[in-house]
Structures are given as structure tokens and as C-alpha cells.
C-alpha atoms as a PDB file:
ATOM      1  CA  UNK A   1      -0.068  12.754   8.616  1.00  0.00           C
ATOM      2  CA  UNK A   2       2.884  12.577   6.526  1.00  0.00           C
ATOM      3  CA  UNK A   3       3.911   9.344   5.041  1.00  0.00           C
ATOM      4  CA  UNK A   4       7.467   9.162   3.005  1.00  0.00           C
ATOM      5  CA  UNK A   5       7.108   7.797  -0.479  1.00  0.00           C
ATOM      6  CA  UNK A   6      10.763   6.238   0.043  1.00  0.00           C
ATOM      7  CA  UNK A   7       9.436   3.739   2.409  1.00  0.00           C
ATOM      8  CA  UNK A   8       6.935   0.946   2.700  1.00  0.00           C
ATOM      9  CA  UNK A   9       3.680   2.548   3.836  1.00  0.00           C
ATOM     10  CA  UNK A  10       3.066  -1.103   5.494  1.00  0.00           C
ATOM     11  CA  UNK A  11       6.253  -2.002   6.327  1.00  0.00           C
ATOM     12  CA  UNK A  12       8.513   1.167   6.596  1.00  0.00           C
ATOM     13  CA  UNK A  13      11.233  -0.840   4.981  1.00  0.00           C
ATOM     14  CA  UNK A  14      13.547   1.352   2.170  1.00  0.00           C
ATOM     15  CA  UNK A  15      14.512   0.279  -0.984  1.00  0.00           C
ATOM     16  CA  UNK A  16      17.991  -0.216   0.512  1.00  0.00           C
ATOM     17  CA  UNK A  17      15.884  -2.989   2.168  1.00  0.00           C
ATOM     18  CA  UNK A  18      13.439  -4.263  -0.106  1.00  0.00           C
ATOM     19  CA  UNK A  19      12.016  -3.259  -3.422  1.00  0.00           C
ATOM     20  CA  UNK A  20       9.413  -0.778  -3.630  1.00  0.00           C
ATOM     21  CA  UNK A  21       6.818  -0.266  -6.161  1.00  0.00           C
ATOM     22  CA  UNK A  22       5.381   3.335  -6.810  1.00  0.00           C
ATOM     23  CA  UNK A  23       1.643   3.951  -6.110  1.00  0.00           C
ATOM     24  CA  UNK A  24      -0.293   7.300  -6.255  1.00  0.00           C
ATOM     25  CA  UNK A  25      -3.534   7.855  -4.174  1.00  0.00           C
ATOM     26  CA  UNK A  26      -5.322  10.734  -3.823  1.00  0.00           C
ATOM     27  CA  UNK A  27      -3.057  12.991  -5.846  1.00  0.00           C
ATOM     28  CA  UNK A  28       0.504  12.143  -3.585  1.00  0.00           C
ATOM     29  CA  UNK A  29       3.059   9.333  -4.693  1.00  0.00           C
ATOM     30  CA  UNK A  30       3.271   6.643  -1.894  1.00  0.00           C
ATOM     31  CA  UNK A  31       5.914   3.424  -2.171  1.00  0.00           C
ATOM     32  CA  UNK A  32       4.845  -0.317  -1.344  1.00  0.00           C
ATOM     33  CA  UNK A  33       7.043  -3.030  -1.124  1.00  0.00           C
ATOM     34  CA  UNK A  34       6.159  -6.129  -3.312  1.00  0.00           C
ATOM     35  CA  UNK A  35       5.787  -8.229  -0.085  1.00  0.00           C
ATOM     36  CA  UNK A  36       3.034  -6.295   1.110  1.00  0.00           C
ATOM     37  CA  UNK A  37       1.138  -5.238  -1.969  1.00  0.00           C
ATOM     38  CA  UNK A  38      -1.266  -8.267  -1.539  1.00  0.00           C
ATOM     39  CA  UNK A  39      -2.061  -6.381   1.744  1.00  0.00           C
ATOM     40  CA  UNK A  40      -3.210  -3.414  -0.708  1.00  0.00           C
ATOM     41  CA  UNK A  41      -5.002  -6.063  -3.302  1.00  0.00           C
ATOM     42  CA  UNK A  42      -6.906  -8.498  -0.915  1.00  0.00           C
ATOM     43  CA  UNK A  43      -7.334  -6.321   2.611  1.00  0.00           C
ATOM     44  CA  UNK A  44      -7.151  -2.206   2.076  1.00  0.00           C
ATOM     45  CA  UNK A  45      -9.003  -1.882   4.992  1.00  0.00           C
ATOM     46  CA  UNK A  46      -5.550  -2.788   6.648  1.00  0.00           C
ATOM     47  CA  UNK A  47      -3.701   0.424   5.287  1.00  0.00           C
ATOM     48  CA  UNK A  48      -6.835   2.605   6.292  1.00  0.00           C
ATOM     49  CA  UNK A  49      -4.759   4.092   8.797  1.00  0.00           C
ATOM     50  CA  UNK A  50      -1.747   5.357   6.585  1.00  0.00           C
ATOM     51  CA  UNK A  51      -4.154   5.834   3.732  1.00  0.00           C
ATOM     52  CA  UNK A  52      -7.315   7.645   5.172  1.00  0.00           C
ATOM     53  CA  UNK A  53     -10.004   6.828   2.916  1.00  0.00           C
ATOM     54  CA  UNK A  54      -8.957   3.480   2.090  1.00  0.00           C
ATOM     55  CA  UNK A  55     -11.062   1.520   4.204  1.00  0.00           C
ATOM     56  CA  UNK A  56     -13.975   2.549   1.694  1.00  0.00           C
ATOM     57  CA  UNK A  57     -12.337   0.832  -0.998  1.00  0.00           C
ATOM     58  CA  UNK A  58     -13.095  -3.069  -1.242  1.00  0.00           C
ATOM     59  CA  UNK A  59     -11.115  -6.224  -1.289  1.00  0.00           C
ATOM     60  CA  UNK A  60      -9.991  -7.173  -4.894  1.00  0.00           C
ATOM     61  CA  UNK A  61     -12.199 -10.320  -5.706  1.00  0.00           C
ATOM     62  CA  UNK A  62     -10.605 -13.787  -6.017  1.00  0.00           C
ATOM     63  CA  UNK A  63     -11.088 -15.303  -9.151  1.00  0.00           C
ATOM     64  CA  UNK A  64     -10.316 -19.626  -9.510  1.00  0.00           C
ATOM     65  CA  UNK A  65      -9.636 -20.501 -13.123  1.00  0.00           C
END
């Protein structure tokens, strides 16, 4: 599968469109648009499919100050 760094890997929304933040997994360069990088933090099981692997990785924990 081939996923284009220049888009969302959630969203497939461009920076034209949206801001995207860089992210590197697995030695290749992937984008992520700020909207959707809680997605990444709190449920990476949801981006197994575009990122295979990722449903290993677990759920950043929440923390209440």
C-alpha cells in the first residue's frame, strides 16, 4: 500500500486544505493533519489500516492534573 506523505493519512485532506504535521513510522515520512492527530495519540488502533503495525501500539494514557 502506498500512502502519500502530502495528505492526511486519516483524512486525505492536503495542506491546501488543512495543516499537516510530519510523522515518520517505520522508516517512511507520513503527514497528519492537526485535527486528527488525537486519533494517532488516544486510538492508533484506528490508523491500523493505513499504518500496518499500528494496532500493536497502545493508546497514549490520560493523565488528570
Amino acid at each position: 500500500m502506498t500512502i502519500s506523505k502530502e495528505v492526511c493519512i486519516h483524512c486525505n485532506r492536503n495542506s491546501n486544505q488543512i495543516p499537516l504535521l510530519a510523522l515518520e513510522y517505520q522508516g517512511q515520512e507520513f503527514s497528519i493533519c492537526a485535527q486528527d492527530l488525537p486519533v494517532l495519540i488516544h486510538s492508533p488502533a484506528k490508523l491500523a489500516d493505513k499504518l500496518p503495525g499500528l494496532a500493536q501500539v497502545l493508546p497514549a494514557e490520560h493523565h488528570h492534573d
